[in-house]
N, C-alpha and C. Protein backbone atom coordinates (compact mmCIF):
# COMPACT_ATOMS: atom_id res chain seq x y z
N UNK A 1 1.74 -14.91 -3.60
CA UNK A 1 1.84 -13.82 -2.64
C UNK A 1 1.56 -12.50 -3.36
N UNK A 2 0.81 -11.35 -2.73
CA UNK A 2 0.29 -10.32 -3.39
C UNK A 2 0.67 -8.93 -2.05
N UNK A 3 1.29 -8.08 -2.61
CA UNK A 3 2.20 -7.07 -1.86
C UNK A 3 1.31 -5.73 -2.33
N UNK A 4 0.74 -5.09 -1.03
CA UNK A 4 0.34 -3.68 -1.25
C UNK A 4 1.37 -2.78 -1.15
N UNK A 5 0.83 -1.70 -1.96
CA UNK A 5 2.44 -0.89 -2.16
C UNK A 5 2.92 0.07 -1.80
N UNK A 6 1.82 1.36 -1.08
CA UNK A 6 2.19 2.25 -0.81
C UNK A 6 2.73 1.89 1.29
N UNK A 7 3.96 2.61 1.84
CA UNK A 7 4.58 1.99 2.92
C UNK A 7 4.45 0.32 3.18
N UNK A 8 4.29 -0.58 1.98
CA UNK A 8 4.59 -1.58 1.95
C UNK A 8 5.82 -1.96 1.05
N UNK A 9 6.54 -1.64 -0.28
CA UNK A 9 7.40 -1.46 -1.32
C UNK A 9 7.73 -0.04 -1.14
N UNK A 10 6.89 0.80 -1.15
CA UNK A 10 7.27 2.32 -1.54
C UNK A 10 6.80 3.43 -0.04
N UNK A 11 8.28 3.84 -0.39
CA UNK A 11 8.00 4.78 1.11
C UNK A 11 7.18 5.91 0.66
N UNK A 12 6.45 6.66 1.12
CA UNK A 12 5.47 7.45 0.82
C UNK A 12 5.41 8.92 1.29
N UNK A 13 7.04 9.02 2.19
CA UNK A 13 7.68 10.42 2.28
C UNK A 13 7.35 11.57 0.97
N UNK A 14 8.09 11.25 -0.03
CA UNK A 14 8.03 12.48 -1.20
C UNK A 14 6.90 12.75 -1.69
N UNK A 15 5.53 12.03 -1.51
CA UNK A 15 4.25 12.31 -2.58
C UNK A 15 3.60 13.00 -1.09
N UNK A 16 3.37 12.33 -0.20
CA UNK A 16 2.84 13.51 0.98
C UNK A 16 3.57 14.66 1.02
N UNK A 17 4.63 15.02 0.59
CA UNK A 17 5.56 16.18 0.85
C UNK A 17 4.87 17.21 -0.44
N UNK A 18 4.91 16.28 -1.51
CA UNK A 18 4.28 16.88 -2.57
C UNK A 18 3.16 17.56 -2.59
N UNK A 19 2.09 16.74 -1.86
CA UNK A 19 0.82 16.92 -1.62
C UNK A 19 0.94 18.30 -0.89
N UNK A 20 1.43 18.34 0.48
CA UNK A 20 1.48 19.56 0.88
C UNK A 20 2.11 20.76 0.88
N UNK A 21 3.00 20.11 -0.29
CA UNK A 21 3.44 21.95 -0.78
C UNK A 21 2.16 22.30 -2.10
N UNK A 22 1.59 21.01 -2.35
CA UNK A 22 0.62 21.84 -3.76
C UNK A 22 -0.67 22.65 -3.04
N UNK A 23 -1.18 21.87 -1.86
CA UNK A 23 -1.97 22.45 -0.75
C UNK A 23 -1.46 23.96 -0.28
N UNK A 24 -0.48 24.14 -0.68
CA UNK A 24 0.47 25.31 0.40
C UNK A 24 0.53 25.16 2.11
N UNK A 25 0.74 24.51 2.72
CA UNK A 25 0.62 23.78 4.40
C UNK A 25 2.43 23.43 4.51
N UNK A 26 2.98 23.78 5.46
CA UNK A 26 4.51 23.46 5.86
C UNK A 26 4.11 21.79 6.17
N UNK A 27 4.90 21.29 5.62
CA UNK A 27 4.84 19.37 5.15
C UNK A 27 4.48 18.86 6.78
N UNK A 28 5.67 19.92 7.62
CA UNK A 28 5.36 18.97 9.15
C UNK A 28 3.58 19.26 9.47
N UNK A 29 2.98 20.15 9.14
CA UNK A 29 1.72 20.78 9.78
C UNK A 29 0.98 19.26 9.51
N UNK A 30 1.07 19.18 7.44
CA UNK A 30 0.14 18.07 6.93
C UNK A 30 0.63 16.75 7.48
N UNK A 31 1.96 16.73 7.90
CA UNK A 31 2.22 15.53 8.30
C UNK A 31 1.44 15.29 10.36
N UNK A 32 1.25 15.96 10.96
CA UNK A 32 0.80 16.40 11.87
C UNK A 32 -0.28 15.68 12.01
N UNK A 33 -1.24 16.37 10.99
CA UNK A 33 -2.73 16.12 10.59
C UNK A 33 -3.03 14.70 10.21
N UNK A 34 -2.18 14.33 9.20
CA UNK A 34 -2.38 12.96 9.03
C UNK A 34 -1.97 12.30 9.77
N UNK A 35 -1.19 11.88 10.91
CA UNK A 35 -0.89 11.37 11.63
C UNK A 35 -2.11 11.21 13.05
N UNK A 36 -2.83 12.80 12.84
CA UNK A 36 -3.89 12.24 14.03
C UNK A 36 -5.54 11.93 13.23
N UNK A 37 -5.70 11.86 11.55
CA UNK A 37 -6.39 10.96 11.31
C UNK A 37 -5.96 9.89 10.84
N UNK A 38 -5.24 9.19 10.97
CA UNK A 38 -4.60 8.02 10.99
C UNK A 38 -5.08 7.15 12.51
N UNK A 39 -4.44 7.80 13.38
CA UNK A 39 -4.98 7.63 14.90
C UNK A 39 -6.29 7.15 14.89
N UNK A 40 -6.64 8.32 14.59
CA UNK A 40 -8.80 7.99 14.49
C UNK A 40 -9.13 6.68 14.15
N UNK A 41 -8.26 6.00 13.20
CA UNK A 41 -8.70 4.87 12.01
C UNK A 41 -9.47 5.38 10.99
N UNK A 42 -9.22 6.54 10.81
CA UNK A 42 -9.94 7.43 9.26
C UNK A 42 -9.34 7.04 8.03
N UNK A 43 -9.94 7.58 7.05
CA UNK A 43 -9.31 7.52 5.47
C UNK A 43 -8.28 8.73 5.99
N UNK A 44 -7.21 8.40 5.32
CA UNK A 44 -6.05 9.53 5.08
C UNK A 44 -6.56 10.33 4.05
N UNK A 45 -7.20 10.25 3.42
CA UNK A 45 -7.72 11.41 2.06
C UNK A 45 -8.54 12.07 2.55
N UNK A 46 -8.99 12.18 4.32
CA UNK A 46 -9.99 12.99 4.89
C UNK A 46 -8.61 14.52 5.28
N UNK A 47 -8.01 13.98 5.44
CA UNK A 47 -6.65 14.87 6.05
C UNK A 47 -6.49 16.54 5.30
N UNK A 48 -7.11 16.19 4.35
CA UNK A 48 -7.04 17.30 3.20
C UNK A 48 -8.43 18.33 3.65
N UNK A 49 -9.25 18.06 3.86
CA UNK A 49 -10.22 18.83 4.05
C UNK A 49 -10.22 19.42 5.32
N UNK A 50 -9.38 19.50 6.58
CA UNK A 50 -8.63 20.13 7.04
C UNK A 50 -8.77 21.39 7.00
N UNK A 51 -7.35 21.28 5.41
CA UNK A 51 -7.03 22.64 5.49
C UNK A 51 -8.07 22.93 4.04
N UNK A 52 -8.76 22.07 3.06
CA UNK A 52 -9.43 22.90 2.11
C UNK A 52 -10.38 22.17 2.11
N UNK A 53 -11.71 22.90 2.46
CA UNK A 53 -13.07 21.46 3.14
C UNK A 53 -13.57 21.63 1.68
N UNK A 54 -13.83 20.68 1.40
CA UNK A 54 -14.67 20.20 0.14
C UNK A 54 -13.52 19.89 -0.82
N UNK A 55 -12.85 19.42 -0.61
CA UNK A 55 -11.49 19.15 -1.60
C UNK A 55 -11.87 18.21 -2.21
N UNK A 56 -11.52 18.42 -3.38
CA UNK A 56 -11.46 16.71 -4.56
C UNK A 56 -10.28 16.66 -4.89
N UNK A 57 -10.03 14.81 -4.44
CA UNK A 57 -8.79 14.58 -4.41
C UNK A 57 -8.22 14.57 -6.05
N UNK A 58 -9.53 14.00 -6.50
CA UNK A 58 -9.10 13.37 -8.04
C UNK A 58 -9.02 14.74 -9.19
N UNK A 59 -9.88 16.12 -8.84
CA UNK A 59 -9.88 16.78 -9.49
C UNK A 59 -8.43 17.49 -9.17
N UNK A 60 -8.17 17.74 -7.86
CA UNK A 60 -6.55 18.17 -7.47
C UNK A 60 -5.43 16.71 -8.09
N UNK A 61 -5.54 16.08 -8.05
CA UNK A 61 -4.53 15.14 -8.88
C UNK A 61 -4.41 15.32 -10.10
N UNK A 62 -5.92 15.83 -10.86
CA UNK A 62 -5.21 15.89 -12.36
C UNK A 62 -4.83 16.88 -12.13
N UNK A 63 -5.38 18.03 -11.47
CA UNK A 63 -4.45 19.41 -11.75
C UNK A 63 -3.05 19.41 -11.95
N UNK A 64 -2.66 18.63 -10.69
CA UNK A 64 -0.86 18.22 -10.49
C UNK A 64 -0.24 18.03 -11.24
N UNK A 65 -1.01 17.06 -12.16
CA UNK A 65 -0.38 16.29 -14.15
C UNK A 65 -0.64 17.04 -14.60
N UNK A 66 -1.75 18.37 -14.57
CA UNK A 66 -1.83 19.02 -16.05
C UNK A 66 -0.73 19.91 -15.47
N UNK A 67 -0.14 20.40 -14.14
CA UNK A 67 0.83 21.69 -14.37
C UNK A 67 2.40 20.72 -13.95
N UNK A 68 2.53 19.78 -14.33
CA UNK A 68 3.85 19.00 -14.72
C UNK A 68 4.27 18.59 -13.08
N UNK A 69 3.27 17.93 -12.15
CA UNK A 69 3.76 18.26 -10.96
C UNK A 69 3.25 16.76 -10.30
N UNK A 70 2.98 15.98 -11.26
CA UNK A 70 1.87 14.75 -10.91
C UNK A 70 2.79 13.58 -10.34
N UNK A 71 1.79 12.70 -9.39
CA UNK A 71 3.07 11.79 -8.45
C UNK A 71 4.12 11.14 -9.25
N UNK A 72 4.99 11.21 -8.61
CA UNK A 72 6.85 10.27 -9.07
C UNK A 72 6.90 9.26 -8.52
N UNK A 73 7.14 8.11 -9.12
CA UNK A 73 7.62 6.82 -7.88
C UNK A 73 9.16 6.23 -9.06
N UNK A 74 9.75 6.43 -8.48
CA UNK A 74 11.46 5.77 -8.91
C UNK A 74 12.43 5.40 -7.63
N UNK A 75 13.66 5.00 -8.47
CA UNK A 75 14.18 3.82 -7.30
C UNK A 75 14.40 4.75 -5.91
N UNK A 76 14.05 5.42 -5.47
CA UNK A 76 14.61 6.17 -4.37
C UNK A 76 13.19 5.85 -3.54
N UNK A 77 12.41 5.83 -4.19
CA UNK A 77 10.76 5.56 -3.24
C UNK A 77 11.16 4.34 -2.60
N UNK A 78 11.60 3.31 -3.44
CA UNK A 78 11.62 1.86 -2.44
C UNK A 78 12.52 1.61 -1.84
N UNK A 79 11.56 1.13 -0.70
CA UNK A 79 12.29 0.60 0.48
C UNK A 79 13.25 -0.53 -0.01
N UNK A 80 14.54 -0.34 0.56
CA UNK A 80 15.50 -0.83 0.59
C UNK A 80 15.78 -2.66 0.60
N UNK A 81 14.75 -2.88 0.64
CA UNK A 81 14.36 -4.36 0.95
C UNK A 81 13.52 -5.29 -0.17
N UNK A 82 12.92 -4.34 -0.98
CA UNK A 82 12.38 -4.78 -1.74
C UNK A 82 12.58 -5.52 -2.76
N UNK A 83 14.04 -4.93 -3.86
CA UNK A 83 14.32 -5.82 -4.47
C UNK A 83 14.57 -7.22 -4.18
N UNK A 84 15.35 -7.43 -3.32
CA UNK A 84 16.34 -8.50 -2.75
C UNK A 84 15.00 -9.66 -2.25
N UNK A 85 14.50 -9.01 -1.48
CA UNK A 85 13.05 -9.77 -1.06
C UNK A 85 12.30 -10.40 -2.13
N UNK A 86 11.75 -9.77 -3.34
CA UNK A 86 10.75 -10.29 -4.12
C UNK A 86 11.56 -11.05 -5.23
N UNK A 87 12.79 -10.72 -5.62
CA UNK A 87 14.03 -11.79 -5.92
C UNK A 87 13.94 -12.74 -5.62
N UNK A 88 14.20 -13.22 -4.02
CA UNK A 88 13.82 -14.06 -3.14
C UNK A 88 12.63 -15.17 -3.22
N UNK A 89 12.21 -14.56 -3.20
CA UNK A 89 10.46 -14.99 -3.66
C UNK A 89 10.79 -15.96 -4.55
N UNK A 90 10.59 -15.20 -5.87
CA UNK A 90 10.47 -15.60 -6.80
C UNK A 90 11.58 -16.75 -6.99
N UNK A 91 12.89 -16.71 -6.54
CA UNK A 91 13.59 -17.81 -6.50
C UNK A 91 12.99 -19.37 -6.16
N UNK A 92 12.53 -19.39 -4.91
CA UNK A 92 11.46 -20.31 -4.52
C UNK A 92 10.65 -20.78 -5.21
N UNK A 93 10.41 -19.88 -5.95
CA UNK A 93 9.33 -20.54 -6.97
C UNK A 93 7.59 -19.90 -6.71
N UNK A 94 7.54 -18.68 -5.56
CA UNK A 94 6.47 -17.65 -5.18
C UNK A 94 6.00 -16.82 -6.44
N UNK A 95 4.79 -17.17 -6.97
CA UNK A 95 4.38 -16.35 -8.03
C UNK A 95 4.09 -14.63 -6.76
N UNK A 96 4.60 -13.97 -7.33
CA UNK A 96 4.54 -12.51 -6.47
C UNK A 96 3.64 -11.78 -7.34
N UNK A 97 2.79 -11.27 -7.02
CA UNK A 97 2.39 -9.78 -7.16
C UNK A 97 2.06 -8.83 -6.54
N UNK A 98 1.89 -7.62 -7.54
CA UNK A 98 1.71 -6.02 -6.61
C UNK A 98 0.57 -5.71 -6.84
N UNK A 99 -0.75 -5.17 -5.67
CA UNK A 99 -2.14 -5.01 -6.17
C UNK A 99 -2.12 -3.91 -4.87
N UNK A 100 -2.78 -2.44 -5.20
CA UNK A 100 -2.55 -1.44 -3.84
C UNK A 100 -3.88 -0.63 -4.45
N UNK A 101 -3.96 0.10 -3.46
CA UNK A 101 -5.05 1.24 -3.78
C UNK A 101 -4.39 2.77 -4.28
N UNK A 102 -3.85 2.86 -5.61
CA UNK A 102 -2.92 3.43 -6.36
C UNK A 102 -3.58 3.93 -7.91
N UNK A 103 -3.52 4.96 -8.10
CA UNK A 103 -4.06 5.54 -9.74
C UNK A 103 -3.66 4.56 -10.97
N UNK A 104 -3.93 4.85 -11.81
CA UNK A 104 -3.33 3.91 -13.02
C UNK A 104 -2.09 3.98 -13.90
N UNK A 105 -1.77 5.82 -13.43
CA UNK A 105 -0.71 6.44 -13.68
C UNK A 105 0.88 5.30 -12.86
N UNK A 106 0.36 4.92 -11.20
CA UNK A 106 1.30 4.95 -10.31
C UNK A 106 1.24 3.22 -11.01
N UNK A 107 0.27 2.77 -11.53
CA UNK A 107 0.73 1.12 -11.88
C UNK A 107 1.97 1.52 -12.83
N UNK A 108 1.38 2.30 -14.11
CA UNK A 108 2.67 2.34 -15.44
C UNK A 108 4.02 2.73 -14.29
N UNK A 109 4.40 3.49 -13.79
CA UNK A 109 5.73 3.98 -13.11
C UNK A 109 5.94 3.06 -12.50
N UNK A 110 5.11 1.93 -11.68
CA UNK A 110 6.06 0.90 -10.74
C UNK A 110 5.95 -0.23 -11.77
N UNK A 111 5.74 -0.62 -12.78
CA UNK A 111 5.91 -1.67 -13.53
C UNK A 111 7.02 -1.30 -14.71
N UNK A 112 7.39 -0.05 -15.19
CA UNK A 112 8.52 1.00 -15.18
C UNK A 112 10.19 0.74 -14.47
N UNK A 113 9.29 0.37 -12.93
CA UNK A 113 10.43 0.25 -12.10
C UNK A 113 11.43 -1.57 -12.77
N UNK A 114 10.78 -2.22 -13.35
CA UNK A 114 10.88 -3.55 -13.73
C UNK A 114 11.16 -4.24 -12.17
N UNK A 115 10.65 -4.42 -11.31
CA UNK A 115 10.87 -5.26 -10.04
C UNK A 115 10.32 -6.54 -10.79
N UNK A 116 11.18 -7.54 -9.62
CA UNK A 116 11.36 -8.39 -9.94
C UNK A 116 9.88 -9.51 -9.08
N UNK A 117 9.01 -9.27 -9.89
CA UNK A 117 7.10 -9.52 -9.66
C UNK A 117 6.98 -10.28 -11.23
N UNK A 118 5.91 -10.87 -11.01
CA UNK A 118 5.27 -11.25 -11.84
C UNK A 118 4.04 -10.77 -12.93
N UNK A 119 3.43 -9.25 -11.66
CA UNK A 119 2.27 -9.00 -12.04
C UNK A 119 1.76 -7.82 -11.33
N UNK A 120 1.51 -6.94 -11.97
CA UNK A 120 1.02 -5.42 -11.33
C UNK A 120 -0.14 -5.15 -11.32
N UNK A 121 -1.09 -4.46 -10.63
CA UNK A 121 -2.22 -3.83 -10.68
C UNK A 121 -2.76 -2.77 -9.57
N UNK A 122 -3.33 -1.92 -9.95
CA UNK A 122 -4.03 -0.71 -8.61
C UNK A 122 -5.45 -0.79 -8.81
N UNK A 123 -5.99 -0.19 -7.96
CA UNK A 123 -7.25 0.16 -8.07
C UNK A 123 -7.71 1.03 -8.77
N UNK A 124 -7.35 1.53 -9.10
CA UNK A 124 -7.09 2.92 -10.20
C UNK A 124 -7.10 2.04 -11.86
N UNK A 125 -6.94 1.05 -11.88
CA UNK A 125 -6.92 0.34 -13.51
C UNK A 125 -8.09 -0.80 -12.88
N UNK A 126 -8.49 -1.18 -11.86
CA UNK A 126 -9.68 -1.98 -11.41
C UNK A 126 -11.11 -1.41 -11.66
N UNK A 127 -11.22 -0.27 -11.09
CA UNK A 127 -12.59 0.61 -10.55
C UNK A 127 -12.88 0.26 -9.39
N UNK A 128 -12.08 -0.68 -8.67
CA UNK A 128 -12.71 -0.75 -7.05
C UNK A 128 -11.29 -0.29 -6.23
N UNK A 129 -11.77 -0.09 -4.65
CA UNK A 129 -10.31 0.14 -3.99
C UNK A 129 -10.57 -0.76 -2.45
N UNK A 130 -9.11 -0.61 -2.00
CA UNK A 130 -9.46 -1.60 -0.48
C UNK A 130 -10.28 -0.13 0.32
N UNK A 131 -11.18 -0.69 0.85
CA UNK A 131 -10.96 -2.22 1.36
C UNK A 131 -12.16 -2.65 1.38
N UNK A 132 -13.31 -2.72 -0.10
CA UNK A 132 -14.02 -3.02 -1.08
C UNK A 132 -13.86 -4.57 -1.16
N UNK A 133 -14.50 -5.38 -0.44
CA UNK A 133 -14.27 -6.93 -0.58
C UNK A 133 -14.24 -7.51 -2.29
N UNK A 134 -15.25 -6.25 -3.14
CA UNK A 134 -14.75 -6.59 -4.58
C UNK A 134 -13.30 -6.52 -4.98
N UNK A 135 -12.18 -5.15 -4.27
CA UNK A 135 -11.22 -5.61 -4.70
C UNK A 135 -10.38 -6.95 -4.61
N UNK A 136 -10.41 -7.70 -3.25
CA UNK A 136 -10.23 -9.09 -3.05
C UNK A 136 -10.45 -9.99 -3.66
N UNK A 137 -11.95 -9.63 -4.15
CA UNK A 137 -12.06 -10.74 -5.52
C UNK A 137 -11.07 -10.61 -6.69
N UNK A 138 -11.18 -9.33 -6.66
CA UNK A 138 -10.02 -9.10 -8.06
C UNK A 138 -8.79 -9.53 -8.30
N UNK A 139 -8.01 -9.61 -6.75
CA UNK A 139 -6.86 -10.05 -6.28
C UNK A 139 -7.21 -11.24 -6.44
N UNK A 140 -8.20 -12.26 -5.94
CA UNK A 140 -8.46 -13.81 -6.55
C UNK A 140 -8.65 -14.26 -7.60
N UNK A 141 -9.17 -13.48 -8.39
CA UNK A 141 -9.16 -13.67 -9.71
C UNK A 141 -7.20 -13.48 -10.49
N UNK A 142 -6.40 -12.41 -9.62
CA UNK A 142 -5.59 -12.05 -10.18
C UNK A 142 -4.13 -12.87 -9.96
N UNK A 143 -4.16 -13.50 -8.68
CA UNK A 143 -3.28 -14.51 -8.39
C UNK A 143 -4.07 -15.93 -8.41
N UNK A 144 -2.68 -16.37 -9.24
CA UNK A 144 -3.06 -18.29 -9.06
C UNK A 144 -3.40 -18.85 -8.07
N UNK A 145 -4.25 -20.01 -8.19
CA UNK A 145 -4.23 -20.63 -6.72
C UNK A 145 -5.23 -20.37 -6.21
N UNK A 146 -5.91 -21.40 -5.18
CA UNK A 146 -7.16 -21.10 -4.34
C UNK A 146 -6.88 -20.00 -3.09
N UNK A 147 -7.97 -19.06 -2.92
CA UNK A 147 -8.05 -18.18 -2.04
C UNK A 147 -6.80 -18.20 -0.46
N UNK A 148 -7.00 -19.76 -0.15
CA UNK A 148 -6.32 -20.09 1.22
C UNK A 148 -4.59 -19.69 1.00
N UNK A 149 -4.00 -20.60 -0.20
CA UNK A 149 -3.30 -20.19 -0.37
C UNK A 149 -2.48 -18.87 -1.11
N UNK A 150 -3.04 -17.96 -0.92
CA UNK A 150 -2.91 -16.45 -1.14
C UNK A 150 -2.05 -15.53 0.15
N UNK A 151 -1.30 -15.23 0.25
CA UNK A 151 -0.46 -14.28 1.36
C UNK A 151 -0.93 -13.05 0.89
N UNK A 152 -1.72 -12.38 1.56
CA UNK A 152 -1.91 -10.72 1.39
C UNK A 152 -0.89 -9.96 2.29
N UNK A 153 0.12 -8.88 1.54
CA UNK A 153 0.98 -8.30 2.34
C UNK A 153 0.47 -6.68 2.41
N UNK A 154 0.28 -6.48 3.74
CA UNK A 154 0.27 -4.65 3.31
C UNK A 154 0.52 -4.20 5.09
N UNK A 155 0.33 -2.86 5.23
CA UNK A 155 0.57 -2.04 6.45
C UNK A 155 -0.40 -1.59 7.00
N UNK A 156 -1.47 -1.93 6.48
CA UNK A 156 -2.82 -1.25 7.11
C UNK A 156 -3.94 -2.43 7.48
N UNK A 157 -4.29 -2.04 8.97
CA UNK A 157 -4.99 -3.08 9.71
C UNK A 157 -6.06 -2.93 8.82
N UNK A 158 -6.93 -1.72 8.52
CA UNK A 158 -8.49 -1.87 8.35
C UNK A 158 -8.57 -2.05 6.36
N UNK A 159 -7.38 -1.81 6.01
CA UNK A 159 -7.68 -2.13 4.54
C UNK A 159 -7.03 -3.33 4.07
N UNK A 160 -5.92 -3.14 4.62
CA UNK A 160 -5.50 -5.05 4.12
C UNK A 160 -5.42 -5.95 4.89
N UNK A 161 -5.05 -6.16 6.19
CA UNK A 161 -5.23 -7.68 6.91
C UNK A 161 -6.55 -7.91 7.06
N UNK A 162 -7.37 -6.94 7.55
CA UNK A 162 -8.91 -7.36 7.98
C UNK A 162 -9.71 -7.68 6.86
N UNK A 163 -9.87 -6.43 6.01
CA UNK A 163 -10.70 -7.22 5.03
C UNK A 163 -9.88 -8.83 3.67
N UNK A 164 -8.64 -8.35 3.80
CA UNK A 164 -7.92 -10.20 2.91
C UNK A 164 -8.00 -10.88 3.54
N UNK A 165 -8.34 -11.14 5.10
CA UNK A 165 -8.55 -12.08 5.77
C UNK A 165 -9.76 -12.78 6.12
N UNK A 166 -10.81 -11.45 5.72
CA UNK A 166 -12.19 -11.85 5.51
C UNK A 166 -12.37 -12.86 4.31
N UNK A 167 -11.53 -12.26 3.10
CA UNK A 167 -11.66 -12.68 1.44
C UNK A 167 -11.14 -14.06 1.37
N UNK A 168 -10.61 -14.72 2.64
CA UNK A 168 -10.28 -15.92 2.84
C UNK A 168 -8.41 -16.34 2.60
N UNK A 169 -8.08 -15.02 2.82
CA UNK A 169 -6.56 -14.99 2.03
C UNK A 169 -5.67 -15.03 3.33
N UNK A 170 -4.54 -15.63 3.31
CA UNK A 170 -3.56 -15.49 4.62
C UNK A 170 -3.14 -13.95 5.05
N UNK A 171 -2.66 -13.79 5.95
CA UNK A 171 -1.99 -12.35 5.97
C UNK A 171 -1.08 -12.15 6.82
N UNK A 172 -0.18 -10.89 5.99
CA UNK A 172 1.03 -10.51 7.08
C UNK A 172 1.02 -8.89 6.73
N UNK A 173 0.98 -8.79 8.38
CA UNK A 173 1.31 -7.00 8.52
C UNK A 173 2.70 -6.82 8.28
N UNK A 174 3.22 -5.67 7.67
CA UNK A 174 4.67 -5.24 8.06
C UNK A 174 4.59 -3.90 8.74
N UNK A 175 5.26 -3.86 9.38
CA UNK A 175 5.71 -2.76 10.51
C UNK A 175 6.53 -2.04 10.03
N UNK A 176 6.19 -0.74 9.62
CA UNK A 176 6.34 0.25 8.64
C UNK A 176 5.59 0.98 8.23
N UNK A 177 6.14 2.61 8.13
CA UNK A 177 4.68 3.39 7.64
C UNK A 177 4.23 3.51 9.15
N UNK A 178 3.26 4.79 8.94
CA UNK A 178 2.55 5.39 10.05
C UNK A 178 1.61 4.08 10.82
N UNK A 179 0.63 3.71 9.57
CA UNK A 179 -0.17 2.52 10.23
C UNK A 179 0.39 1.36 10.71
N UNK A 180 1.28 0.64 10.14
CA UNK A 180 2.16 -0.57 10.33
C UNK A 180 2.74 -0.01 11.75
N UNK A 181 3.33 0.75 11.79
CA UNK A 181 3.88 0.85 13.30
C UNK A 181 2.84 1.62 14.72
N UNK A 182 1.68 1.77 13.82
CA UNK A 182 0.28 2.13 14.91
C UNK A 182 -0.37 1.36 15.34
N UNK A 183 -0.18 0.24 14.40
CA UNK A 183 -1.31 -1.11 14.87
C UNK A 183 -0.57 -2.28 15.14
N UNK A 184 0.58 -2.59 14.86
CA UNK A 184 1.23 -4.03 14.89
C UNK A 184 1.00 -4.50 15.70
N UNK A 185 1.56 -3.71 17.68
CA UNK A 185 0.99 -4.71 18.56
C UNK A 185 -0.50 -5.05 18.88
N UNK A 186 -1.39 -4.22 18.33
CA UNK A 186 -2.32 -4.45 18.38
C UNK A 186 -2.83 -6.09 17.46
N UNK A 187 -2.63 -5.61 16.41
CA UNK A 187 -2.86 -6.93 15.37
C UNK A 187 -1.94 -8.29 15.65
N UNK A 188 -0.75 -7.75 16.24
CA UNK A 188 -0.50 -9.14 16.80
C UNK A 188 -0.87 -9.79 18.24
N UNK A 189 -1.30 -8.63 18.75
CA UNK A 189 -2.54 -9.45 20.29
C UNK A 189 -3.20 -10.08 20.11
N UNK A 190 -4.27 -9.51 19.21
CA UNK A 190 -5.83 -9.76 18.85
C UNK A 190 -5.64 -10.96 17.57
N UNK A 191 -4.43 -11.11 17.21
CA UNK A 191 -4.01 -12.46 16.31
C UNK A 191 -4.90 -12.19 14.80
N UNK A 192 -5.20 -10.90 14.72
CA UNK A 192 -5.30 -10.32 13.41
C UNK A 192 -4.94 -10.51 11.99
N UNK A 193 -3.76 -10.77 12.22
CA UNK A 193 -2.86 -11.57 10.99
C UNK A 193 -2.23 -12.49 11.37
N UNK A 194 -1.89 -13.79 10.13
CA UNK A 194 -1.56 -14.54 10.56
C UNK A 194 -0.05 -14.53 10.56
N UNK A 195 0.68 -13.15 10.35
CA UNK A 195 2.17 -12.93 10.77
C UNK A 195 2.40 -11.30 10.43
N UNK A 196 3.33 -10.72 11.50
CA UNK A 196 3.71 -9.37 12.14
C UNK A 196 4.56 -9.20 11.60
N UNK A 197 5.35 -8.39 10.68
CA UNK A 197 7.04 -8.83 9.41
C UNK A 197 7.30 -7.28 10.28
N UNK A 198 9.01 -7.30 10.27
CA UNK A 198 9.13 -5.93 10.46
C UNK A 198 10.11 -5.41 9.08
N UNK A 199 10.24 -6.58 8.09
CA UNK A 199 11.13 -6.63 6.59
C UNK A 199 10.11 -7.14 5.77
N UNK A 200 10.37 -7.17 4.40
CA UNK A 200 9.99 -7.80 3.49
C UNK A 200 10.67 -9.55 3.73
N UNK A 201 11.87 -9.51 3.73
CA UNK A 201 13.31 -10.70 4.12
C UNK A 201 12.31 -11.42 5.22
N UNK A 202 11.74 -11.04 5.73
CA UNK A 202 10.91 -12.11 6.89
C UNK A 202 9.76 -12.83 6.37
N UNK A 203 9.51 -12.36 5.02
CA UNK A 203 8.92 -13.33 4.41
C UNK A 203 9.56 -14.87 4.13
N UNK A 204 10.35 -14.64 3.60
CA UNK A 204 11.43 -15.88 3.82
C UNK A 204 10.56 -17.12 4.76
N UNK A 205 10.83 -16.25 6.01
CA UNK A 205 10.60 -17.38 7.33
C UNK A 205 9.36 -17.70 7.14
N UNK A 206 8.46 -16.53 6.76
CA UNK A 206 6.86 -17.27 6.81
C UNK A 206 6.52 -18.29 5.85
N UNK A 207 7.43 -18.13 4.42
CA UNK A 207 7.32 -19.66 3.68
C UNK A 207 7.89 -20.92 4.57
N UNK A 208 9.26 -20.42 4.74
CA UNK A 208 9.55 -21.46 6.24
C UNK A 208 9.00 -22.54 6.50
């Protein structure tokens, strides 16, 4: 099983908050904004050009690290469910890992976190990102086991159920996060994934 991380493990409140005080924008405005390109089915990294058109995300990220201000992820980011869940897992005998579209910085801090996984990686230490059918390969290459039996977990219809489901991998949405709770009934109409979680703990049932 392979868990995307941002509003899938890690709530993603404090680094958007971050983002828009380094932008200078009152957090509700940027939160506003992203919420109606989210709607669209846009990249969320379009949200920024908004308020500063021609923005680079990556050249504004290092800025953040060079003036001591660069993203945080510690135990207060994760969702409440997480430990106990991938514990879980792994009890069973579930080789778990974490693979997200995340810098290389945010792998060292959540492998930092010592959760209880087998195996970390972002796209940011890959060179590809979702929802890049190369990253899927990477994820196949990166978990044991033939493609079928692979569980892709994340919150986003157009980067992780659709395309890991293309890559031949099982999938479960969780309902959570802006997208997870924008698309669920949708993805569970249209039978999108092959399971709707509104916990991590409901994994449980889908080994079941």
């Amino acid at each position: 099983m392979v868990l995307d991380v941002g509003e899938t493990l890690l709530d993603d409140t404090r680094e958007f908050g971050a983002w828009a005080d380094w932008i200078g924008v009152p957090r509700h405005t940027f939160s506003a904004v992203l919420g109606a390109v989210t709607a669209q089915g846009r990249n969320n990294a379009e949200t920024f050009q908004y308020f500063r058109p021609g923005f680079d995300l990556e050249r504004e990220r290092q800025r953040r690290e060079d003036a001591g201000r660069g993203e945080q992820i510690d135990e207060q980011d994760l969702y409440t469910d997480v430990r106990p869940s991938l514990a879980a897992l792994r009890e069973r005998g579930v080789w778990v890992g974490i693979a997200g579209n995340q810098t290389a910085r945010a792998a060292a801090l959540i492998r930092a976190l010592g959760l209880p996984c087998d195996a970390v990686a972002t796209s940011g230490e890959w060179g590809v990102a979702k929802p890049d059918p190369a990253f899927f390969d990477r994820v196949a290459e990166f978990a044991p086991g033939t493609r079928d039996k692979i569980v892709y977990v994340g919150d986003h219809r157009d980067n992780d159920v659709i395309p890991a489901r293309a890559a031949g991998f099982k999938t479960a949405l969780i309902r959570r996060g802006p997208w997870g709770h924008l698309w669920a009934d949708e993805v569970r109409e249209n039978r999108a994934a092959d399971w709707v979680i509104d916990s991590l703990i409901d994994l449980i049932s889908v080994l079941d």
